[in-house]
C-alpha atoms as a PDB file:
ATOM      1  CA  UNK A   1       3.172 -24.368  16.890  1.00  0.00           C
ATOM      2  CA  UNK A   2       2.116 -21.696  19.201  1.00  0.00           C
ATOM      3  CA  UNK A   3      -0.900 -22.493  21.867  1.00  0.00           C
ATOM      4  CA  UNK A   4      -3.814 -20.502  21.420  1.00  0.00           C
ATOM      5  CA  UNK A   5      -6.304 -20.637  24.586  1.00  0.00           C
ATOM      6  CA  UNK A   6      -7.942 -17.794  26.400  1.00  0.00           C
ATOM      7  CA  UNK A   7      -5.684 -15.632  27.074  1.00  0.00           C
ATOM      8  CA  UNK A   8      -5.017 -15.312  22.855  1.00  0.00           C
ATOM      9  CA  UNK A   9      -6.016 -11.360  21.561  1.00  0.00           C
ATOM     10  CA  UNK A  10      -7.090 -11.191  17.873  1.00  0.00           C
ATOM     11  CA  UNK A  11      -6.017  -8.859  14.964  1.00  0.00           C
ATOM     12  CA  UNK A  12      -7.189  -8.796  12.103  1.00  0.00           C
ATOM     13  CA  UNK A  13      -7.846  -7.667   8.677  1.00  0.00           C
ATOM     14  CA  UNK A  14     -11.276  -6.758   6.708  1.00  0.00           C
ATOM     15  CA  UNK A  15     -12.316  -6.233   3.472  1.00  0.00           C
ATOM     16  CA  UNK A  16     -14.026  -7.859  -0.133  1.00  0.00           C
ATOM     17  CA  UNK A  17     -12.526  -9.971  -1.334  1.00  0.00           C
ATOM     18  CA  UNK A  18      -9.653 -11.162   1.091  1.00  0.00           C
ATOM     19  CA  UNK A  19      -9.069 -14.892   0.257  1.00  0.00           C
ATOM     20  CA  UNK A  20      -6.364 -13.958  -2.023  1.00  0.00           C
ATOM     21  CA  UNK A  21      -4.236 -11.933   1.067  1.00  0.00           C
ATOM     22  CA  UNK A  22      -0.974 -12.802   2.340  1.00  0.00           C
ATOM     23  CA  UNK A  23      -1.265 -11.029   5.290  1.00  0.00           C
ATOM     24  CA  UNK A  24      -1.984 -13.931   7.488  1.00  0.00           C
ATOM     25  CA  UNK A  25       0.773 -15.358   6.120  1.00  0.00           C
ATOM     26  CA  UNK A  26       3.046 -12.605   7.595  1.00  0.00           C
ATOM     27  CA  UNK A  27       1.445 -11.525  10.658  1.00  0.00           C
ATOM     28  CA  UNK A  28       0.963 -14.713  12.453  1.00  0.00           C
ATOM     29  CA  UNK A  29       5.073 -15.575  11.378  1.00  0.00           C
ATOM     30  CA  UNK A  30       5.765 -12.591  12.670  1.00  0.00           C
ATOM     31  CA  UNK A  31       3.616 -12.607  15.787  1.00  0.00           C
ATOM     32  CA  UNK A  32       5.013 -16.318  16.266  1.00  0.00           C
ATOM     33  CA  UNK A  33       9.070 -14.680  15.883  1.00  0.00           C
ATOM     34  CA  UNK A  34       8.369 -11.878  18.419  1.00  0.00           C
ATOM     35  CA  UNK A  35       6.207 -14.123  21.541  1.00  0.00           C
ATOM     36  CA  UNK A  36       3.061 -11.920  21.382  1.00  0.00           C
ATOM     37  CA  UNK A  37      -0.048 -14.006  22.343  1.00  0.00           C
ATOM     38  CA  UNK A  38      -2.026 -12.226  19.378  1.00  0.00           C
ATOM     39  CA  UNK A  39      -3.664 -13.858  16.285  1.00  0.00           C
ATOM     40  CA  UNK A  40      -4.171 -12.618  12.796  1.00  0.00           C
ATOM     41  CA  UNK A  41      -7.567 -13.712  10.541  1.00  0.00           C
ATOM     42  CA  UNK A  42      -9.020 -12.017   7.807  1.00  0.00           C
ATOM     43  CA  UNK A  43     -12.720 -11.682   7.607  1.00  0.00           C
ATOM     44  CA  UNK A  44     -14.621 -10.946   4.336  1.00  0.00           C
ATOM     45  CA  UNK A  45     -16.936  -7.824   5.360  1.00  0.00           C
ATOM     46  CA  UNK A  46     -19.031  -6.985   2.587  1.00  0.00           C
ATOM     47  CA  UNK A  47     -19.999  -3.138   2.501  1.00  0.00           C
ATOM     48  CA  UNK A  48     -23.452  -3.104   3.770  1.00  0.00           C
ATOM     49  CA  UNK A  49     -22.236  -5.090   6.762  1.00  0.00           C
ATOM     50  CA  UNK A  50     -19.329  -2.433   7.848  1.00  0.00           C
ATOM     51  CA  UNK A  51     -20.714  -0.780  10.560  1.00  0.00           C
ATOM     52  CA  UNK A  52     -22.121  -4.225  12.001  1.00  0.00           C
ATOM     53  CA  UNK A  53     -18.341  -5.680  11.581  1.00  0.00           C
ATOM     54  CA  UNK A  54     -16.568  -2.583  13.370  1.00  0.00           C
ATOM     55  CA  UNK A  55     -19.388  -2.660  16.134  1.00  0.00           C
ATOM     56  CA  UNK A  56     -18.500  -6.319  16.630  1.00  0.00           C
ATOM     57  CA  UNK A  57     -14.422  -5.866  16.720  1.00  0.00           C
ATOM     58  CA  UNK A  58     -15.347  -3.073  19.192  1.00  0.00           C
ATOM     59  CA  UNK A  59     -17.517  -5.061  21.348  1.00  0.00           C
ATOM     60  CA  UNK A  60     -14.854  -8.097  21.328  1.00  0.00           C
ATOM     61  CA  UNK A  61     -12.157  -5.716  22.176  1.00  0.00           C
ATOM     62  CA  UNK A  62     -10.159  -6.566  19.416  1.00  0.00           C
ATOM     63  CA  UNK A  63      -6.237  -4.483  19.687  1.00  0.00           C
ATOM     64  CA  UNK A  64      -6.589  -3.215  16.144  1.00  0.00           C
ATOM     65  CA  UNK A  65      -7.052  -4.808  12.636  1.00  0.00           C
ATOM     66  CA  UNK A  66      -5.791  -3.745   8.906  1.00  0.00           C
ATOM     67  CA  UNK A  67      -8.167  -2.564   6.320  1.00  0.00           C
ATOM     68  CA  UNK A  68      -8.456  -2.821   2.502  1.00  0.00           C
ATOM     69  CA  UNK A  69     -10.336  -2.788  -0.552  1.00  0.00           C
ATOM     70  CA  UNK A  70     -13.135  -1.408  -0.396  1.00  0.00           C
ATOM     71  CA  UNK A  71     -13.410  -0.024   3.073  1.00  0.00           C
ATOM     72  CA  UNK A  72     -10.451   2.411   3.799  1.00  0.00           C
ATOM     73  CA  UNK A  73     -13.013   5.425   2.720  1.00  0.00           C
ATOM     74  CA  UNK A  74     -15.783   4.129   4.370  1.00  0.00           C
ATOM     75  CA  UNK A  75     -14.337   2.916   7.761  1.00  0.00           C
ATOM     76  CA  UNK A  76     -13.467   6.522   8.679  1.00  0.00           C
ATOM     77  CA  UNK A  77     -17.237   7.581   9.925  1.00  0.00           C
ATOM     78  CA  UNK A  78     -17.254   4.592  12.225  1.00  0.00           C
ATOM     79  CA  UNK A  79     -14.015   5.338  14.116  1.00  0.00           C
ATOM     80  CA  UNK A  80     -13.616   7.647  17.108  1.00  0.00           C
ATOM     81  CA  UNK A  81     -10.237   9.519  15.637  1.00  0.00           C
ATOM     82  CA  UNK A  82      -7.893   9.605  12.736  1.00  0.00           C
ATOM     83  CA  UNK A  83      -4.355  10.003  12.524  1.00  0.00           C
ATOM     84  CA  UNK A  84      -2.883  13.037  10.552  1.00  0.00           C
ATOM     85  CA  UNK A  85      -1.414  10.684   7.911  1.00  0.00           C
ATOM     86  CA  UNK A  86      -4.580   9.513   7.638  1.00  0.00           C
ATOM     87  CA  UNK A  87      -6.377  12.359   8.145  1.00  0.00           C
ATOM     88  CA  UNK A  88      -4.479  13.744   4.773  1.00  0.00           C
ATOM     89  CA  UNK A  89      -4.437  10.422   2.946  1.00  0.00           C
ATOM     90  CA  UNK A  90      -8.315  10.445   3.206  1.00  0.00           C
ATOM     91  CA  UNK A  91      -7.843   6.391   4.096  1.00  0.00           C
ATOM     92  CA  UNK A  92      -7.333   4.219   6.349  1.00  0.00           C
ATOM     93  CA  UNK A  93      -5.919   1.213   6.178  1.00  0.00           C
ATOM     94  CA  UNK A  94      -4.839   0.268   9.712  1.00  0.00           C
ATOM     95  CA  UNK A  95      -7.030   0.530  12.874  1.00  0.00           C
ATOM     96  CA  UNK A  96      -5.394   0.520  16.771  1.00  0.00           C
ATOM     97  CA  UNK A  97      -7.142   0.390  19.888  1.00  0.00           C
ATOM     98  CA  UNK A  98      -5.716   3.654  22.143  1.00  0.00           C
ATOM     99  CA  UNK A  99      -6.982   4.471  25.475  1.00  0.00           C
ATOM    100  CA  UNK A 100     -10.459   2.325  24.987  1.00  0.00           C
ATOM    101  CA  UNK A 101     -10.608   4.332  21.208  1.00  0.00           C
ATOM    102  CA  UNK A 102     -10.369   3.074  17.770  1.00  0.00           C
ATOM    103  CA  UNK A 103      -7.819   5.349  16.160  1.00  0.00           C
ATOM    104  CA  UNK A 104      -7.361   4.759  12.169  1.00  0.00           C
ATOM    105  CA  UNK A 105      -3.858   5.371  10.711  1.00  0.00           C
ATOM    106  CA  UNK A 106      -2.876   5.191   6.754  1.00  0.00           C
ATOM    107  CA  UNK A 107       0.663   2.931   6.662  1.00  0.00           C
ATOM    108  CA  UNK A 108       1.081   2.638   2.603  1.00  0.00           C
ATOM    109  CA  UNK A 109       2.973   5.286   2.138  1.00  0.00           C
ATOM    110  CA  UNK A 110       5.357   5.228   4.682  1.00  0.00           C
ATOM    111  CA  UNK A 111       5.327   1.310   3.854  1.00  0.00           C
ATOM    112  CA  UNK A 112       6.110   2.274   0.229  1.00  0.00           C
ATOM    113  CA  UNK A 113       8.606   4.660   1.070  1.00  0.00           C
ATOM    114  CA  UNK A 114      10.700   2.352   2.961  1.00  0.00           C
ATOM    115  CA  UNK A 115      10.420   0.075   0.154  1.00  0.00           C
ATOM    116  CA  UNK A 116      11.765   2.312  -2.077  1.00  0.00           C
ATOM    117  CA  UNK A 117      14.273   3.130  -0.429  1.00  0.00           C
ATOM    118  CA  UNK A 118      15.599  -0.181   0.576  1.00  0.00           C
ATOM    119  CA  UNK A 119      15.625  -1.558  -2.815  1.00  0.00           C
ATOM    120  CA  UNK A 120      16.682   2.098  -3.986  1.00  0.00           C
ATOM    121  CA  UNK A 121      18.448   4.585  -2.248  1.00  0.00           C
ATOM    122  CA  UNK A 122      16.955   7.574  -4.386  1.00  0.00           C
ATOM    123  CA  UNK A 123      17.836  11.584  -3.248  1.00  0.00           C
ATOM    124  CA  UNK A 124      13.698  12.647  -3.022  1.00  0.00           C
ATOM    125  CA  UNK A 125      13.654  15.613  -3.494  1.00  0.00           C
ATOM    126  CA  UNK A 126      15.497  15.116  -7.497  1.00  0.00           C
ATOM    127  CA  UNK A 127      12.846  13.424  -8.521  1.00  0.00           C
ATOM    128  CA  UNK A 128      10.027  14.340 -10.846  1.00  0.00           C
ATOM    129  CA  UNK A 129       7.210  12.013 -10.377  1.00  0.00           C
ATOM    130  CA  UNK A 130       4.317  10.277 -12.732  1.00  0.00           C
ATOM    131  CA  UNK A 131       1.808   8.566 -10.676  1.00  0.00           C
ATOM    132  CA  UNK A 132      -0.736   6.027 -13.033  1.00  0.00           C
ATOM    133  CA  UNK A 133      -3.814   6.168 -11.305  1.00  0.00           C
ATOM    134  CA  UNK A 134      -5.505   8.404  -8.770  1.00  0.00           C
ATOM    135  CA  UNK A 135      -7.180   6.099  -5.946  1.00  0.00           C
ATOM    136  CA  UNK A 136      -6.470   5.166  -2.785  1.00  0.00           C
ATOM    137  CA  UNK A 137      -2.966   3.680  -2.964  1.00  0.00           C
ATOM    138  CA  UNK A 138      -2.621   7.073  -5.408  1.00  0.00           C
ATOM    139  CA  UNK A 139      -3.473   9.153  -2.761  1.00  0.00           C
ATOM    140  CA  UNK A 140      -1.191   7.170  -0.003  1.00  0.00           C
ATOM    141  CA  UNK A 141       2.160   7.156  -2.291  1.00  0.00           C
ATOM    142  CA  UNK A 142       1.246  11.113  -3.696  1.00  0.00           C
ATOM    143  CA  UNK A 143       0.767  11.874  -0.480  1.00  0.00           C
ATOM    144  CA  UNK A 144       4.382  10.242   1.485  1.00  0.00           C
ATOM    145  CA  UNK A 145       6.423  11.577  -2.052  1.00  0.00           C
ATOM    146  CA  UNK A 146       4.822  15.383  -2.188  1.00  0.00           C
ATOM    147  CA  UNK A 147       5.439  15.308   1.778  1.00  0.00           C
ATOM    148  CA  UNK A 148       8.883  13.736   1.511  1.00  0.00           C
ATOM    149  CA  UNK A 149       9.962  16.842  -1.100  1.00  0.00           C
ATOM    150  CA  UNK A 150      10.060  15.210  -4.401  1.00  0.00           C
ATOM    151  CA  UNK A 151      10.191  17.722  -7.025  1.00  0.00           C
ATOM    152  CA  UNK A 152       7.191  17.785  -8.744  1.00  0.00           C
ATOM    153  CA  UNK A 153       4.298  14.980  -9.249  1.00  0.00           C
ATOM    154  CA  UNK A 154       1.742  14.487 -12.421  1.00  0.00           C
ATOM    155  CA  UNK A 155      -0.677  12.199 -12.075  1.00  0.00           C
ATOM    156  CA  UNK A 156      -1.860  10.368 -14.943  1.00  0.00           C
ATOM    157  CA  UNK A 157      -5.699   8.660 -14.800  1.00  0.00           C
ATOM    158  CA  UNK A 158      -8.447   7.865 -17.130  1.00  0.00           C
ATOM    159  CA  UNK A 159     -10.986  10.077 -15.432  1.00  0.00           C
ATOM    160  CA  UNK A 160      -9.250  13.648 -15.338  1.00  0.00           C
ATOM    161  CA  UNK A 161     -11.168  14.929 -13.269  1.00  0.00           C
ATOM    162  CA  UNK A 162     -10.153  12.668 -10.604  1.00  0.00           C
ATOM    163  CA  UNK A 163      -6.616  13.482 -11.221  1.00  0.00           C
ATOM    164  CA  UNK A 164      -7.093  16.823 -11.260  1.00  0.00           C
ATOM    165  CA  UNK A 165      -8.403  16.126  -7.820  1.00  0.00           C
ATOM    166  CA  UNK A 166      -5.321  14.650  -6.151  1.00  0.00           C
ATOM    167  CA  UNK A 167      -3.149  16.977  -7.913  1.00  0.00           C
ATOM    168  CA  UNK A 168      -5.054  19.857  -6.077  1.00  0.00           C
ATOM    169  CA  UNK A 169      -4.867  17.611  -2.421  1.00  0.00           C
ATOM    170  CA  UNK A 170      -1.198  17.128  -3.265  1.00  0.00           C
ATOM    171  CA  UNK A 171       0.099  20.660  -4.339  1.00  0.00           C
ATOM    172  CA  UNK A 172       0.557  21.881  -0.953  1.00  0.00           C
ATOM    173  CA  UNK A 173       3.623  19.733  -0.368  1.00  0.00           C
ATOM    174  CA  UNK A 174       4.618  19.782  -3.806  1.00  0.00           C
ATOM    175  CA  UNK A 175       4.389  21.280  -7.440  1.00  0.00           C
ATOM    176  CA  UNK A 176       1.579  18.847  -9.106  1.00  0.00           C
ATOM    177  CA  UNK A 177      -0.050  18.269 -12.740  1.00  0.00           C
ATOM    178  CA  UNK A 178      -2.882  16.931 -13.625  1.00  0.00           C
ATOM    179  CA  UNK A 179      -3.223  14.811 -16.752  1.00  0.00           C
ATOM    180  CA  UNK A 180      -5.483  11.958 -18.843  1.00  0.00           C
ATOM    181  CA  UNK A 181      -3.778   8.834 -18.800  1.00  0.00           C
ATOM    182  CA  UNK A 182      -4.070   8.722 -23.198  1.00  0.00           C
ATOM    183  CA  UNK A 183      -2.168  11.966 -23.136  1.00  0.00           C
ATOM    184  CA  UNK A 184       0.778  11.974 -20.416  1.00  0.00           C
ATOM    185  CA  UNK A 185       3.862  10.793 -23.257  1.00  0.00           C
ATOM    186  CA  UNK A 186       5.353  13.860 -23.033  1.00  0.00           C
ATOM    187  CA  UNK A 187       5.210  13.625 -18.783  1.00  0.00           C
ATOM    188  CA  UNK A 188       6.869   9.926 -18.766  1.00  0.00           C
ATOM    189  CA  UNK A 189       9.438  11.258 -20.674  1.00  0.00           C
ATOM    190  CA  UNK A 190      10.374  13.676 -18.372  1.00  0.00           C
ATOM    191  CA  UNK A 191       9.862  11.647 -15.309  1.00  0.00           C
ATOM    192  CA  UNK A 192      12.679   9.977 -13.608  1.00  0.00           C
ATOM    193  CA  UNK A 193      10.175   7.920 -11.725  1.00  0.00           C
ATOM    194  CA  UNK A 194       6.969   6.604 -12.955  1.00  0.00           C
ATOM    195  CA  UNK A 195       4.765   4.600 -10.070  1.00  0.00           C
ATOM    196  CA  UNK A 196       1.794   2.336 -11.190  1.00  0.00           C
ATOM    197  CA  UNK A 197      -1.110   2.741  -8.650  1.00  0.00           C
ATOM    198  CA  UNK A 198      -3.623   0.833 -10.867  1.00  0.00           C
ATOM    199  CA  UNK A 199      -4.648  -2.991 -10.964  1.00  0.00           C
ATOM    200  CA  UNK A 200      -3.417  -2.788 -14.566  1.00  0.00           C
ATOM    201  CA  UNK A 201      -0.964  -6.200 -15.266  1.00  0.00           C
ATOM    202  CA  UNK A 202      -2.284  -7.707 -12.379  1.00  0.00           C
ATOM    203  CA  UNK A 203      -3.477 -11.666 -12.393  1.00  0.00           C
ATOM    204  CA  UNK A 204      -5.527 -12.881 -14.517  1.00  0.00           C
ATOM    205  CA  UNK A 205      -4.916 -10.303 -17.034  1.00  0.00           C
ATOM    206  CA  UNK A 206      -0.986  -9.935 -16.581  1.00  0.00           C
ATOM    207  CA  UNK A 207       0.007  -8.820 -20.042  1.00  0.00           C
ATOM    208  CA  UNK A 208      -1.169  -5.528 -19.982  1.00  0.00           C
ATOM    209  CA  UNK A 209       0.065  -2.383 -19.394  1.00  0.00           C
ATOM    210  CA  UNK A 210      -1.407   0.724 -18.224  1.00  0.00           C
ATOM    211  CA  UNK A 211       0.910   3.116 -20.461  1.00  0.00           C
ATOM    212  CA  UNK A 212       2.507   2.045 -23.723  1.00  0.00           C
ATOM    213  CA  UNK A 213       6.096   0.479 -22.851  1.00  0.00           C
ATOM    214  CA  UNK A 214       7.363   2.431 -25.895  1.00  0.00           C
ATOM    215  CA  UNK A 215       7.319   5.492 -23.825  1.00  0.00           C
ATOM    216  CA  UNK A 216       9.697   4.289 -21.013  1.00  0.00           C
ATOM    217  CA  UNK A 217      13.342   4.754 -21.196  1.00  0.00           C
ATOM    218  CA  UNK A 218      16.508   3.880 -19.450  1.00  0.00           C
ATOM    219  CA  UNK A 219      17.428   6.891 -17.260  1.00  0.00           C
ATOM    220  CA  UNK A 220      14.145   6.212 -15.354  1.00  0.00           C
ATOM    221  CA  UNK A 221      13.106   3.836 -12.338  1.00  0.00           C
ATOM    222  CA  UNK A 222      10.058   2.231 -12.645  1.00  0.00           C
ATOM    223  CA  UNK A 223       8.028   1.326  -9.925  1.00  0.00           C
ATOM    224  CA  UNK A 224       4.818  -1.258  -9.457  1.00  0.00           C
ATOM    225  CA  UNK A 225       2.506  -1.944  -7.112  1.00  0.00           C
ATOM    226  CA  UNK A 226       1.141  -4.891  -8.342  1.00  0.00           C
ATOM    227  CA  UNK A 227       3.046  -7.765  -6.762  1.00  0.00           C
ATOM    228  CA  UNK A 228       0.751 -11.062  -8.069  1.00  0.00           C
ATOM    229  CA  UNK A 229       2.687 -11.385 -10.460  1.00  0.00           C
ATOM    230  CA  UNK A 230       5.954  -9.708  -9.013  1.00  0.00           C
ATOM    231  CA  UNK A 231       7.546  -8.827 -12.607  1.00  0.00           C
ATOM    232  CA  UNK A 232       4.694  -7.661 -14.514  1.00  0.00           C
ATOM    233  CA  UNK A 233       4.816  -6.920 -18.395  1.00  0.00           C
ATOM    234  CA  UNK A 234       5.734  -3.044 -17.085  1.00  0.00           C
ATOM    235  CA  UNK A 235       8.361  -3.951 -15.031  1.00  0.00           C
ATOM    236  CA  UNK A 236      10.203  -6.155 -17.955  1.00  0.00           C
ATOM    237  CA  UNK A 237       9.710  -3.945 -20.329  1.00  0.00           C
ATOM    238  CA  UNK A 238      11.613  -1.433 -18.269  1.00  0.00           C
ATOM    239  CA  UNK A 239      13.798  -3.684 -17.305  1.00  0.00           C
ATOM    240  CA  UNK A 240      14.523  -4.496 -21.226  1.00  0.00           C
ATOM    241  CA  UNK A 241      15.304  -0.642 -21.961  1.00  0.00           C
ATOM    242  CA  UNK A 242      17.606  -0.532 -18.881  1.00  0.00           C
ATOM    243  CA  UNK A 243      15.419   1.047 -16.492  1.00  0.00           C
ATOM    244  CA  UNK A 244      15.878   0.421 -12.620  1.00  0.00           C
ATOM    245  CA  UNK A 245      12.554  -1.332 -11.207  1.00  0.00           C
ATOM    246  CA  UNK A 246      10.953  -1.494  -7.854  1.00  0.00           C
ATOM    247  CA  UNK A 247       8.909  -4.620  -7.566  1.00  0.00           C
ATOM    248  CA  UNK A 248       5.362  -4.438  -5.491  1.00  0.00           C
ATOM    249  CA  UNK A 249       5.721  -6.925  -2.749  1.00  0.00           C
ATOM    250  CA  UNK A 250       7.717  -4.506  -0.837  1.00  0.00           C
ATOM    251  CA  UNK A 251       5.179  -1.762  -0.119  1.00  0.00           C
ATOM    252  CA  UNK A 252       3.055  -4.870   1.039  1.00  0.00           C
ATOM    253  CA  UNK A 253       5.379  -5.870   2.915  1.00  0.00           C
ATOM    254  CA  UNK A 254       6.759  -2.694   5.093  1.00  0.00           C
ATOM    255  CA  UNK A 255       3.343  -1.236   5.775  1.00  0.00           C
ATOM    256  CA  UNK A 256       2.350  -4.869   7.309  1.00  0.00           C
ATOM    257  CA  UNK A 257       5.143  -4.211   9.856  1.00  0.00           C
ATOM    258  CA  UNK A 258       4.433  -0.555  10.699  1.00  0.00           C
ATOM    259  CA  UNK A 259       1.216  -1.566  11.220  1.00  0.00           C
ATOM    260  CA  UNK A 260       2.445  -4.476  13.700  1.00  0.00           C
ATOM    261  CA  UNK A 261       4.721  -1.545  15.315  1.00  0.00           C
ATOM    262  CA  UNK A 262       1.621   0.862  15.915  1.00  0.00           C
ATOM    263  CA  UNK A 263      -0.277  -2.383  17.687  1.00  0.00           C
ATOM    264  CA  UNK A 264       2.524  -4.011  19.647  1.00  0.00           C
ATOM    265  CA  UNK A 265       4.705  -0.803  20.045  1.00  0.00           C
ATOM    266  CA  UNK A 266       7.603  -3.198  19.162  1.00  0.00           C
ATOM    267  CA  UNK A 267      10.221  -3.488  16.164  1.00  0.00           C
ATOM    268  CA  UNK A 268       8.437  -5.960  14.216  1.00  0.00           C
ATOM    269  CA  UNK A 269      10.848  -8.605  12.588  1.00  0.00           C
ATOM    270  CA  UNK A 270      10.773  -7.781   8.883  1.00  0.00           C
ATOM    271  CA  UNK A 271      12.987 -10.611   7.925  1.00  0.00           C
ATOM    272  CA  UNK A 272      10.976 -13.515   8.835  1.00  0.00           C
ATOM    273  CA  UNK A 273       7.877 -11.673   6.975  1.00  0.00           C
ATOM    274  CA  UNK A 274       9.732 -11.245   4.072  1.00  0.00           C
ATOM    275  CA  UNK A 275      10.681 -15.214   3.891  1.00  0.00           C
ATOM    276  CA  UNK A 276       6.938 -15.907   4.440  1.00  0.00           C
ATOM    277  CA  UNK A 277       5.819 -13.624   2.012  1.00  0.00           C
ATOM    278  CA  UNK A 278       8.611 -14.853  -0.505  1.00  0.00           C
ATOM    279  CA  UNK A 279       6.650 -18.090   0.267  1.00  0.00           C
ATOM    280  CA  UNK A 280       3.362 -17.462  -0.243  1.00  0.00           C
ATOM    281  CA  UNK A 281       3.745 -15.536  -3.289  1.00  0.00           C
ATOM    282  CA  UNK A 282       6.454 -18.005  -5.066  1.00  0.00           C
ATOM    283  CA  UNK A 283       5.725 -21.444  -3.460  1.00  0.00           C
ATOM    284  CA  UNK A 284       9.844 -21.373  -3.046  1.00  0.00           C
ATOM    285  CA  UNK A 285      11.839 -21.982   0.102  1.00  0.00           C
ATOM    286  CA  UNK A 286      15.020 -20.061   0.058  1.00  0.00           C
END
């Protein structure tokens, strides 16, 4: 058990609701593993008191904290810089303290790419791309794919118009569609990797789907980011059709250790988070 007296810095993460997070689960492992004298809490920060929470980080000197639902928007007017990432993103969902500033940096999609590619070792720039959903986690994976040189993206939402919004932030990097979720068939067919971005098969209501499963098919990967549970009804349907899947907790995982890499400017030691997070989501010991 590691002491914790007055010479113990805090990090953190904010957002509503964050009693459900596994990040202090993680962090403080991982902070344990690699001897820095840092803590990790989450705080609940509901949105009218956002600008009093940041003020209050600020004024306790805090190193830097992690940022989710529904504040990675928000935060951006309260910090004194943004990272290009982040900057293009539009979010934020890591915040480090750099020469006295607050500096916010997006780590999703670099987190999900190094997922991907460590369960999958995938040439990029082959693949054609459906993305379900068009917020913030959207925006973070469009954005680390269309930069990375996939070959083209769609994104697939229920409001079009939002879609049609990403796919116009996107098609700089990439070429991009924009289409309603009811009507993208014809784009899953043609993908050879469809990504769910939405809360769609997520706990409590884990046996839905967010497209028909009858529109999947073998030559594809399909990818989740849910991870509560880690095999939704998506992911064994694919699985059933003989699709390749990419599970959720990854993306959770990796950008949790870039963003321990931008506070601590050290390696952070991914294989003790991944036990912990194994853990925490399972209740199994290896």
């Amino acid at each position: 058990m590691r002491s914790i007296d007055s010479h113990t810095g805090l990090l953190g993460l904010i957002g509503d609701p964050v009693n459900h997070s596994k990040s202090p689960d993680m962090m403080n492992a991982a902070l344990a593993e690699m001897g820095a004298p840092y803590v990790y809490l989450a705080f609940r920060v509901v949105p009218t008191e956002l600008k009093e929470a940041i003020q209050g980080f600020k004024a306790l000197d805090v190193q830097g904290w992690n940022v989710t639902i529904p504040h990675k928007v928000a935060i951006m007017e309260y910090l004194d810089g943004l990272d290009e990432t982040a900057r293009e993103i539009g979010a934020v969902n890591t915040v480090v303290k750099q020469d006295g500033k607050w500096i916010g940096y997006n780590t999703d999609g670099a987190g999900y790419l190094r997922s991907l590619q460590e369960q999958h070792s995938l040439p990029l720039t082959e693949q054609r791309v459906v993305i379900l959903g068009a917020g913030g986690a959207a925006r973070a994976v469009g954005y680390a794919l269309a930069a990375a040189g996939v070959s083209s993206i769609a994104i697939a939402n229920r409001t079009i118009v939002k879609a049609e919004e990403l796919a116009h932030h996107l098609s700089r990097h990439t070429q991009t569609k924009a289409v309603a979720m009811a009507d993208c068939q014809s784009e899953i067919k043609k993908a050879t990797l469809i990504i769910n971005t939405t809360s769609v098969g997520m706990v409590p209501d884990t046996e839905a789907t967010p497209i028909p499963v009858e529109w999947l098919n073998a030559d594809q990967l399909v990818s989740d980011l849910v991870y509560h549970p880690r095999m939704t009804t998506l992911l064994q349907a694919a699985e059933a059709k003989g699709a390749a899947i990419h599970t959720g907790e990854g993306m959770l995982l990796h950008q949790a250790a870039l963003a321990l890499e931008l506070w601590l400017d050290a390696p952070a030691p991914v294989g003790v988070m991944r036990q912990v997070l194994e853990v925490a989501l399972t209740g199994k010991r290896e």
